[in-house]
Protein backbone atom coordinates (compact mmCIF):
# COMPACT_ATOMS: atom_id res chain seq x y z
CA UNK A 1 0.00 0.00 0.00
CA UNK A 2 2.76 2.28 0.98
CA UNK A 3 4.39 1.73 -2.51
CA UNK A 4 1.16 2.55 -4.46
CA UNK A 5 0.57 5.44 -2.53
CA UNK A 6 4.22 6.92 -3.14
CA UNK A 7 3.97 6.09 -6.71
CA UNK A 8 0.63 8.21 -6.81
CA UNK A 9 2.59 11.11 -4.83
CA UNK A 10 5.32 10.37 -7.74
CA UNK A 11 2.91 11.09 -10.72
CA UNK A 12 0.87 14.18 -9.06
CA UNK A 13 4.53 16.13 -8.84
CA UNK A 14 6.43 14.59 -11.97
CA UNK A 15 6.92 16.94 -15.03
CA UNK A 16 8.49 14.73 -17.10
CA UNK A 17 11.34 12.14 -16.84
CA UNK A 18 12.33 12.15 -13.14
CA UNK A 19 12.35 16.21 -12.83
CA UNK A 20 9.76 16.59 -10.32
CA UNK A 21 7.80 19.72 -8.44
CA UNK A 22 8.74 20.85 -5.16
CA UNK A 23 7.32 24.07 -5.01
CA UNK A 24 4.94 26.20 -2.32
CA UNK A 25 1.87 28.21 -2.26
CA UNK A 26 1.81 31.53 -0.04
CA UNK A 27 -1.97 32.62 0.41
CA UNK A 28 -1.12 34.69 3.28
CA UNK A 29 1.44 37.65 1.99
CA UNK A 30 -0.99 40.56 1.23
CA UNK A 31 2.41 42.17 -0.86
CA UNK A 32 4.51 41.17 -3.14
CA UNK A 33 8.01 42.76 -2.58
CA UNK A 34 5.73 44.97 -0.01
CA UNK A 35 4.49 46.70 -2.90
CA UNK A 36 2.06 44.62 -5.15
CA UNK A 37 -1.05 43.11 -4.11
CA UNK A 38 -1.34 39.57 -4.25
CA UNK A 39 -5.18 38.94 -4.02
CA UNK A 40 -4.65 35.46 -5.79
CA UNK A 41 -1.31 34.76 -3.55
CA UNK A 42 1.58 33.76 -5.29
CA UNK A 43 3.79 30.07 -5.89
CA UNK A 44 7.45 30.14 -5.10
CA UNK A 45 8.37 26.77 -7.48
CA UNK A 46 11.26 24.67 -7.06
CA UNK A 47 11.99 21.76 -8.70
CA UNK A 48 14.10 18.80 -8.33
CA UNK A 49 16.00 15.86 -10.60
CA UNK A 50 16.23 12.80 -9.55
CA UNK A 51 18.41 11.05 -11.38
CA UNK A 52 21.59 9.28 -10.79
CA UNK A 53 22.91 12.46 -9.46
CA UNK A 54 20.34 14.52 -7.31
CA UNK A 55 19.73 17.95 -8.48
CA UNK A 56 17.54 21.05 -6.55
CA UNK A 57 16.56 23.48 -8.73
CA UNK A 58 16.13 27.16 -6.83
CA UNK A 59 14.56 27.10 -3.52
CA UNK A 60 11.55 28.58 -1.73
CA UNK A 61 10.95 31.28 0.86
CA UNK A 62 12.57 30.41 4.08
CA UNK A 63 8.72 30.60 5.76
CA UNK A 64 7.97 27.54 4.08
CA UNK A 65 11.31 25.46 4.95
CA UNK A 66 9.73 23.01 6.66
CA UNK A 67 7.27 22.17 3.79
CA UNK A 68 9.56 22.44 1.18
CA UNK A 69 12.04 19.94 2.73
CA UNK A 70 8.94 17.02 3.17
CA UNK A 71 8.22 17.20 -0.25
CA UNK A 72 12.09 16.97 -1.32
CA UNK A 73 12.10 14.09 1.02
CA UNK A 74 9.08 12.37 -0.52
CA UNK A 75 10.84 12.16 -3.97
CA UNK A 76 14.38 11.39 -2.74
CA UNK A 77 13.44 9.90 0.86
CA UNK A 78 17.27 9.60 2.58
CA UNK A 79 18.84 10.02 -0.79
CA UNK A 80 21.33 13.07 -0.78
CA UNK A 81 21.34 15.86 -2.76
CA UNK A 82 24.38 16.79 -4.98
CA UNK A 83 23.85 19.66 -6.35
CA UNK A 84 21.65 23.07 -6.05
CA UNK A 85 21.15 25.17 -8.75
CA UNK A 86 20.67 28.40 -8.15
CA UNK A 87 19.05 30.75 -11.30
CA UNK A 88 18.27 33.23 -9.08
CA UNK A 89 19.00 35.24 -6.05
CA UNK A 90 15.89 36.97 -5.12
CA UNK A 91 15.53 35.75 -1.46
CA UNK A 92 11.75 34.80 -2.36
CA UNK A 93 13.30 31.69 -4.02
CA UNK A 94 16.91 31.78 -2.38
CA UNK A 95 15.85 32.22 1.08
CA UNK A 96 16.40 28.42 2.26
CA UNK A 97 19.77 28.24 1.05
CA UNK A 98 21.86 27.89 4.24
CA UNK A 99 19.04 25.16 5.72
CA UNK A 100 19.28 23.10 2.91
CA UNK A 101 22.83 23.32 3.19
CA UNK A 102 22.69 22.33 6.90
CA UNK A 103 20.54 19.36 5.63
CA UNK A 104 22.60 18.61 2.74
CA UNK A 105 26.48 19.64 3.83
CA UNK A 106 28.23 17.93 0.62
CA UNK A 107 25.99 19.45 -2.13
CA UNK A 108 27.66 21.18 -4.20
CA UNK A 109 25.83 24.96 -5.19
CA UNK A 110 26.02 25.80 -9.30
CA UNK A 111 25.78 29.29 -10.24
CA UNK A 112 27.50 32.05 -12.15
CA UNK A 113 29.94 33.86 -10.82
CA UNK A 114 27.73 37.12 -9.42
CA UNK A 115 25.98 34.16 -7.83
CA UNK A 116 28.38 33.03 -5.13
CA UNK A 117 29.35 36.78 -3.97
CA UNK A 118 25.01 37.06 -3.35
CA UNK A 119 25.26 33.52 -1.66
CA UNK A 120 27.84 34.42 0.94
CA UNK A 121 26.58 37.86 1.43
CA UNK A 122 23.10 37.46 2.14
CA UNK A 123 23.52 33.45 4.18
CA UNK A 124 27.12 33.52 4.96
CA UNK A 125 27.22 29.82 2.97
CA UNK A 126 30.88 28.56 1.45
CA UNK A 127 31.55 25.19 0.40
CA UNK A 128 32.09 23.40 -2.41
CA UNK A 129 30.60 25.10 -6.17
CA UNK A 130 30.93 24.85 -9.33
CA UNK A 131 31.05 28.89 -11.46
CA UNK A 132 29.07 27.43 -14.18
CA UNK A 133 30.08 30.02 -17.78
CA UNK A 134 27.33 30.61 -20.67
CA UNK A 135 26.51 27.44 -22.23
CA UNK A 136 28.22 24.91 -19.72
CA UNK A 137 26.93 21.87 -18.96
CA UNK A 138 26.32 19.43 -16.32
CA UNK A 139 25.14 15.41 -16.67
CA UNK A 140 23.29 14.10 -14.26
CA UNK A 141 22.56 10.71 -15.97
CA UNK A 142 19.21 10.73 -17.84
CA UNK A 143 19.16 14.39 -17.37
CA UNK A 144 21.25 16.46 -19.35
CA UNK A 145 21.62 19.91 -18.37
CA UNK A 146 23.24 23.28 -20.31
CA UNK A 147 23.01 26.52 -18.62
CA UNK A 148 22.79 30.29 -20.16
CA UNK A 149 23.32 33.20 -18.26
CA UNK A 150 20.54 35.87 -18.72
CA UNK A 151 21.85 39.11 -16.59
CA UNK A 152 19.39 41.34 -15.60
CA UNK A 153 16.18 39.24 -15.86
CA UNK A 154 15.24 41.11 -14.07
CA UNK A 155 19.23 40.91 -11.54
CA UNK A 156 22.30 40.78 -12.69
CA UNK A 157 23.00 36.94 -11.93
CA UNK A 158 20.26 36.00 -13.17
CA UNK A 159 20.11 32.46 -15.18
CA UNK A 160 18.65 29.86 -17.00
CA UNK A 161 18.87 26.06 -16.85
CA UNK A 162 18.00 23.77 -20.07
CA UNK A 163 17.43 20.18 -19.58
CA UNK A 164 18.67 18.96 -23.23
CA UNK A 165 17.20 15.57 -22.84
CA UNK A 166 13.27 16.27 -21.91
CA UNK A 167 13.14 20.33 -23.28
CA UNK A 168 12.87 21.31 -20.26
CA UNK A 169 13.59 25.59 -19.12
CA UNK A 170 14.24 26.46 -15.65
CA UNK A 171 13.37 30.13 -16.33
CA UNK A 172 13.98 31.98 -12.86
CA UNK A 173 11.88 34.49 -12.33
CA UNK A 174 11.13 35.05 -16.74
CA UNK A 175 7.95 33.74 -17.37
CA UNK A 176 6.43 34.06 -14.01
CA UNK A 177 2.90 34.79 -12.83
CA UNK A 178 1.34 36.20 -9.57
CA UNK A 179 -1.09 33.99 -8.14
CA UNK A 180 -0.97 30.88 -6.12
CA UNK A 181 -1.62 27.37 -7.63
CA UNK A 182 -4.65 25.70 -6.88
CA UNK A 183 -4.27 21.92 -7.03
CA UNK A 184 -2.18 21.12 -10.09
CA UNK A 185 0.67 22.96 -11.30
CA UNK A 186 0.92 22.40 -15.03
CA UNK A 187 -0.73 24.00 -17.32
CA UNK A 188 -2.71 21.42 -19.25
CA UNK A 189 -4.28 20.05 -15.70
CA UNK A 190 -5.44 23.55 -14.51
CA UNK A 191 -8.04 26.46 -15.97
CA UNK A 192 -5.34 29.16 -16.43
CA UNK A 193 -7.64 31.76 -17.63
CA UNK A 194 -6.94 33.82 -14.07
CA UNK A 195 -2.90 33.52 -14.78
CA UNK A 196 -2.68 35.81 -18.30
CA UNK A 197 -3.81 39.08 -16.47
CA UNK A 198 -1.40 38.23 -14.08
CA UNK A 199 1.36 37.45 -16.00
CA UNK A 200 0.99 41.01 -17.77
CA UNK A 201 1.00 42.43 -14.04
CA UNK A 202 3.56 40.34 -12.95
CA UNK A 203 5.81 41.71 -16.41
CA UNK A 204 4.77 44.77 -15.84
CA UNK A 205 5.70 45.66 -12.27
CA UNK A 206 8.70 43.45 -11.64
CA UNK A 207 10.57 42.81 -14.91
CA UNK A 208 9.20 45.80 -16.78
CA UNK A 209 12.12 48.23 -17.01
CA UNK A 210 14.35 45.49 -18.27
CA UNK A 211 12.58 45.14 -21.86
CA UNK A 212 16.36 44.83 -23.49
CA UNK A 213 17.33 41.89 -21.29
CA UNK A 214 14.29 39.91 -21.85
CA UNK A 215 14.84 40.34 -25.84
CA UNK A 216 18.71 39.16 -25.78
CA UNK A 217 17.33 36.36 -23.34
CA UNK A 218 14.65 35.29 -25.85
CA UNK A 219 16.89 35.67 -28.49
CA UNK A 220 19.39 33.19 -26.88
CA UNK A 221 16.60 30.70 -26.17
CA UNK A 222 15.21 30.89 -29.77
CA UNK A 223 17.22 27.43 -30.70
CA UNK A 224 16.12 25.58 -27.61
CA UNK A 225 13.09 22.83 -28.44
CA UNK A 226 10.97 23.84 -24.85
CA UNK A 227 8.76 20.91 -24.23
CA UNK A 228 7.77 22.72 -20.66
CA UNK A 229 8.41 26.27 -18.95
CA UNK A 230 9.02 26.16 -15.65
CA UNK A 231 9.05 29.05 -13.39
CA UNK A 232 9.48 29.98 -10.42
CA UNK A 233 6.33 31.62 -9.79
CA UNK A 234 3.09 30.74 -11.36
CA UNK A 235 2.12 27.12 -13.56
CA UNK A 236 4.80 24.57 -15.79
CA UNK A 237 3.97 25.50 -18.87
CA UNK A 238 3.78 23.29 -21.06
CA UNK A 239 0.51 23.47 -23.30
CA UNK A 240 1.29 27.67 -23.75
CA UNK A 241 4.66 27.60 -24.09
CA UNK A 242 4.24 29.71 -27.27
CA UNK A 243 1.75 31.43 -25.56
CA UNK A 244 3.93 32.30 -22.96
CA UNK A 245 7.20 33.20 -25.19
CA UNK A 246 5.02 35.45 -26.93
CA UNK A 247 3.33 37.36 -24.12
CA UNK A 248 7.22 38.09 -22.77
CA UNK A 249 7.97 38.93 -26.42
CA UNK A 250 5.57 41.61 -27.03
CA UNK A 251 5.85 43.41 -23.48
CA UNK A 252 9.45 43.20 -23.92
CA UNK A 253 9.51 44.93 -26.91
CA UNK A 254 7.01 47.94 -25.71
CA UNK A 255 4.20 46.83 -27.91
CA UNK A 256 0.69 47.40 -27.11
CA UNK A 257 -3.12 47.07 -28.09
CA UNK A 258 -4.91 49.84 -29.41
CA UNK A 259 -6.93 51.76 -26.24
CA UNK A 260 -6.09 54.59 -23.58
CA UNK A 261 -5.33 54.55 -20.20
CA UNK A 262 -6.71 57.33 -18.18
CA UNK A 263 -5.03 58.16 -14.60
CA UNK A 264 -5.95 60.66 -12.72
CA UNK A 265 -5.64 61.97 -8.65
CA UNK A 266 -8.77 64.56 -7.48
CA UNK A 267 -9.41 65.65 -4.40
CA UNK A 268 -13.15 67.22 -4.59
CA UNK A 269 -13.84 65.96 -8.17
CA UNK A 270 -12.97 68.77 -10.97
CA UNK A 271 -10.35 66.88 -12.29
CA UNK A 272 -12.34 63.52 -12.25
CA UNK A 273 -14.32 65.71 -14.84
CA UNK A 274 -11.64 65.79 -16.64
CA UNK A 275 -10.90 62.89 -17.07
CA UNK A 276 -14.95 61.93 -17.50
CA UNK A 277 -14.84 64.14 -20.79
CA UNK A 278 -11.26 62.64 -22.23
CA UNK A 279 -12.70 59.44 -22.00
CA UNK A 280 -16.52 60.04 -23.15
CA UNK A 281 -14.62 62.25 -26.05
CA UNK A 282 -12.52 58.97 -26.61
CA UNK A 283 -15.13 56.65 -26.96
CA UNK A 284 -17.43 58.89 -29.36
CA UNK A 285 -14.25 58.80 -31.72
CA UNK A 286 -14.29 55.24 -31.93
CA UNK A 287 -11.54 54.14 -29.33
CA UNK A 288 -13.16 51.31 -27.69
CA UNK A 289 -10.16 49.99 -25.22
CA UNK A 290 -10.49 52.79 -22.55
CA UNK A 291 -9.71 52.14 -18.57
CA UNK A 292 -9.93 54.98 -16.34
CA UNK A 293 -8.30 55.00 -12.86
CA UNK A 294 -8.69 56.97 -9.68
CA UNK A 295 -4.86 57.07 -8.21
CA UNK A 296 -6.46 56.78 -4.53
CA UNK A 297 -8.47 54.20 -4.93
CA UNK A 298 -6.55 51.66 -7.37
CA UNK A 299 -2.79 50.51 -6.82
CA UNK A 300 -0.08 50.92 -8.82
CA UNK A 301 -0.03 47.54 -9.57
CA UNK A 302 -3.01 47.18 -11.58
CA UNK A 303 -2.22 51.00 -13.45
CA UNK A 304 1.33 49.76 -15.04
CA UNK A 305 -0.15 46.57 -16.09
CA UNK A 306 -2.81 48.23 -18.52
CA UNK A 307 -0.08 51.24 -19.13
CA UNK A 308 2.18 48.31 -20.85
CA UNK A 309 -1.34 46.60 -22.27
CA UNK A 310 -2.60 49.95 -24.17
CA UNK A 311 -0.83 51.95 -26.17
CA UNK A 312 -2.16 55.65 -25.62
CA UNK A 313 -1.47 57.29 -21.86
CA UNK A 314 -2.95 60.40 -20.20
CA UNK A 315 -2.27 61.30 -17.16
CA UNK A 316 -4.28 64.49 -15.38
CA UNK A 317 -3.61 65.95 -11.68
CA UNK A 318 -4.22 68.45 -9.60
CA UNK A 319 -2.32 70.76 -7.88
CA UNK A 320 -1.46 69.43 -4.01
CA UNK A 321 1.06 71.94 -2.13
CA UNK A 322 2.28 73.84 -5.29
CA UNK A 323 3.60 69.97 -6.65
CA UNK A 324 1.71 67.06 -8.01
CA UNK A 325 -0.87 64.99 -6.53
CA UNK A 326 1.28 62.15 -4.23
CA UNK A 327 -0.22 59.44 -5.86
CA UNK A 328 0.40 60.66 -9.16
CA UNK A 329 3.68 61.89 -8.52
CA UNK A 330 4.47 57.87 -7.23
CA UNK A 331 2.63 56.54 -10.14
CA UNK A 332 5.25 58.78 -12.77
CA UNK A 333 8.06 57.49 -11.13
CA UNK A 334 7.34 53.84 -11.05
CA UNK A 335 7.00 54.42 -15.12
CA UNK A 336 9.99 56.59 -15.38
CA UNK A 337 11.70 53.56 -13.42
CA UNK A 338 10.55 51.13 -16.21
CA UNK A 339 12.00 53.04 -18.98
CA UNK A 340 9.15 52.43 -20.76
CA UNK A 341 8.74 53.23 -24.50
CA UNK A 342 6.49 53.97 -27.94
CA UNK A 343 3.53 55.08 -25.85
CA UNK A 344 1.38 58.07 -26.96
CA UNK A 345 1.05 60.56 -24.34
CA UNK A 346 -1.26 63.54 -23.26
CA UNK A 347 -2.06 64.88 -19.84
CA UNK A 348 -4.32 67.82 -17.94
CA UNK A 349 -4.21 69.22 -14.43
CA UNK A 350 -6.02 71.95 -12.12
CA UNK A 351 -5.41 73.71 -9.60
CA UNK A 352 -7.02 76.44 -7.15
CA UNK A 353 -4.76 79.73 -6.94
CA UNK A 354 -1.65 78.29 -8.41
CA UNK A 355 -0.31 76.42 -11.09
CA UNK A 356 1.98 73.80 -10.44
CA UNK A 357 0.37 70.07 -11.84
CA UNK A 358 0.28 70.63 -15.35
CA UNK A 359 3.91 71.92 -15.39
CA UNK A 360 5.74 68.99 -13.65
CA UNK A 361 3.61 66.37 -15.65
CA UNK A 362 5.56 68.27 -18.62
CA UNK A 363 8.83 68.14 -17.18
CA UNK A 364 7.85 64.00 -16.92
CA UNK A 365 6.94 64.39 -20.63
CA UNK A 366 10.46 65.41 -21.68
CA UNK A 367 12.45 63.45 -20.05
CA UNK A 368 10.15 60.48 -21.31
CA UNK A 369 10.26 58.22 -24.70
CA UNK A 370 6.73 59.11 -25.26
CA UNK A 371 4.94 60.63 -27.94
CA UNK A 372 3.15 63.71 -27.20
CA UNK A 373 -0.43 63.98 -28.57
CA UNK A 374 -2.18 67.13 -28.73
CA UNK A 375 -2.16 70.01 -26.38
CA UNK A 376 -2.03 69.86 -22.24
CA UNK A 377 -5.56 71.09 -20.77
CA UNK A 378 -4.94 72.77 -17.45
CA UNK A 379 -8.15 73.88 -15.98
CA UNK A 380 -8.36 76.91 -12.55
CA UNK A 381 -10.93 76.01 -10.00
CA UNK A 382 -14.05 74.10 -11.71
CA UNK A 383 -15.24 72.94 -15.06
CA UNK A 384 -16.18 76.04 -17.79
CA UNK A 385 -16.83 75.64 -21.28
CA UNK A 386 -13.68 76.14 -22.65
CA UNK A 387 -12.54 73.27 -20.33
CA UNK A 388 -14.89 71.04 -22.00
CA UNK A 389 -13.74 71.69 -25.65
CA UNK A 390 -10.15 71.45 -24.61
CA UNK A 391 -10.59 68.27 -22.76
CA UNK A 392 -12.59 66.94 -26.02
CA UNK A 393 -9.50 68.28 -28.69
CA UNK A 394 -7.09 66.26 -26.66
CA UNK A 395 -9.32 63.23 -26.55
CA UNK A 396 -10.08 63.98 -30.43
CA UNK A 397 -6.11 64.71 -30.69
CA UNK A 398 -5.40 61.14 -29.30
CA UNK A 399 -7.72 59.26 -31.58
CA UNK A 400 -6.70 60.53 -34.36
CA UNK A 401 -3.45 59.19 -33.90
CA UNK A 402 -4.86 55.83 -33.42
CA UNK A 403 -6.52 56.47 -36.91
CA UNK A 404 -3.17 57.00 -38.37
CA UNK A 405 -1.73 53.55 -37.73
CA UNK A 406 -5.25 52.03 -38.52
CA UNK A 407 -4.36 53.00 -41.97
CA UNK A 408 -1.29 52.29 -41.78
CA UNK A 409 -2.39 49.23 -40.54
CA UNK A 410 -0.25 48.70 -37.11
């Protein structure tokens, strides 16, 4: 019974060959990195080989130790481990280095050079490693594994492990997802509907500004048959792998759907009119794709996901303390942050007795890769019928860009 019950255990984690699953769920973090929310919690994967030679693949969070190191011991039961491989440094999927070292004193730790100097820093671990170089490889018997270093997706040690033999990618943190994994953890078993919103978001606020690293990554994979994606947050991927590739592909490069993002801070509701008019304007010209956000009441988060989703921006605040609104000043410099790029751009502000919105959303604008569209609207005090036609010749301004690459079909 005991052997039918372990061989049961054995096919609910296995990928494919003997690399197996060993990963986590966290339901309970309300923030990701303290910043993003995590309403669907998040998975920190790991996974492990076990071949002739034992290989751990990236750990977990250090909260779930405990976990983590049943499930390793369900696969390998008093087996050792000889090697961890480390893609990534992050202490999200680092974090239990030094106990599985305590557990496992002769495994030897594989990473790039950058890697070792983050090891000892952050755990205080030595020992035994092997400073693996782009493209070297390591056999574990069935297994077969080549490794390519990937800096800056999205830190500068980051890599990625290839198992030649299966097509399998240990991807790190590229191709990762928010949300937690509820019951299975490959694609094909699971309704991943709720994981392509959240792979945008996930792009968007954590790997974002590093568009140029993801394309030399991609580029480097491009030869690589990839039977399965795995992650270290978020499902295997193996049914969407193109899917996937091309999600990471297109947000990498800055491209975007048709439609407009409207953000916007107000305090007693003039500028929310504003912004009411852009977008009614918008819509009347034919721009269906419009989101409109209120700064105070909707994170961050969920803003820079749609800002790398749509292609058109505008931005309006008022005037708080002769400087921007605080949540729209934040919001500007988590997208100056992301160097983000090809994005048409308008904005509007108000203020009471003096000026001060409208002018440091323009200093934004030039320092920004943005296209601007039509001219700023800044509005004293309340709404007046001037304000309404300006607010309308910006919105017209903006969708009659979009008209231009209709024809020319983009």
């Amino acid at each position: 019974m005991h052997n039918l019950d372990n061989t049961k255990m054995q096919q609910k984690i296995t990928i494919k060959g003997k690399a197996h699953y060993v990963g986590v769920n966290d339901r309970s973090k309300p923030l990701f990195e303290a910043m993003w929310p995590l309403p669907n919690g998040i998975s920190y994967n790991s996974y492990l080989i076990d071949d002739d030679m034992v290989a751990l693949v990236d750990t977990v969070d250090v909260c779930y130790f405990e976990l983590f190191l049943q499930k390793i011991k369900n696969v390998i039961g008093d087996r050792p481990i000889n090697y961890l491989i480390i893609n990534h440094m992050e202490p999200d999927h680092s974090g239990s280095i030094r106990l599985i070292k305590e557990h496992y004193p002769d495994l030897i730790i594989v990473g790039n050079k950058l890697t070792f100097g983050m090891i000892e820093g952050f755990y205080g671990v030595t020992g035994e490693k092997y400073v693996i170089k782009d493209g070297d490889y390591l056999a574990l018997g069935h297994h077969k594994l080549r490794f390519y270093l990937t800096p800056m997706v999205h830190w500068p040690e980051t890599m990625m492990t290839y198992d030649e033999t299966d097509g399998l990618l240990f991807s790190g943190d590229g191709f990762g997802a928010f949300g937690a994994l509820d019951g299975g953890f490959i694609d094909s078993y699971m309704n991943v509907d709720k994981f392509w919103d959240d792979m945008v978001r996930y792009y968007s606020n954590i790997v974002g500004k590093y568009g140029s690293a993801v394309q030399k990554a991609l580029q480097k994979l491009a030869g690589l048959k990839i039977s399965a994606i795995c992650s270290t947050h978020g499902p295997v991927w193996m049914e969407h792998v193109d899917k996937v590739i091309g999600i990471y592909d297109k947000l990498s490069r800055y491209d975007a759907d048709e439609g407009v993002v409207i953000a916007y801070g107000s305090m007693y509701g003039n500028t929310e009119q504003m912004a009411e008019t852009i977008a009614s304007e918008l819509s009347a010209c034919g721009i269906r794709n419009i989101v409109i956000y209120n700064v105070s009441k909707t994170n961050s988060s969920y803003i820079l996901s749609d800002i790398f989703k749509y292609k058109g921006l505008i931005i309006g605040s008022p005037t708080y303390s002769n400087q921007l609104f605080p949540e729209i000043e934040s919001l500007l410099s988590k997208i100056d942050v992301r160097d983000m790029k090809g994005r048409y751009f308008s904005y509007f502000g108000s203020y009471a007795w003096a000026g001060a919105a409208v002018r440091k959303i323009a200093e934004f604008a030039g320092r920004s890769k943005f296209e601007l569209i039509g001219d700023p609207v800044e509005m004293k005090l309340g709404m007046k019928d001037i304000t309404y036609t300006e607010c309308e010749n910006l919105a017209k301004a903006m969708a009659e860009r979009f008209k231009k690459d209709r024809v020319k079909g983009l």
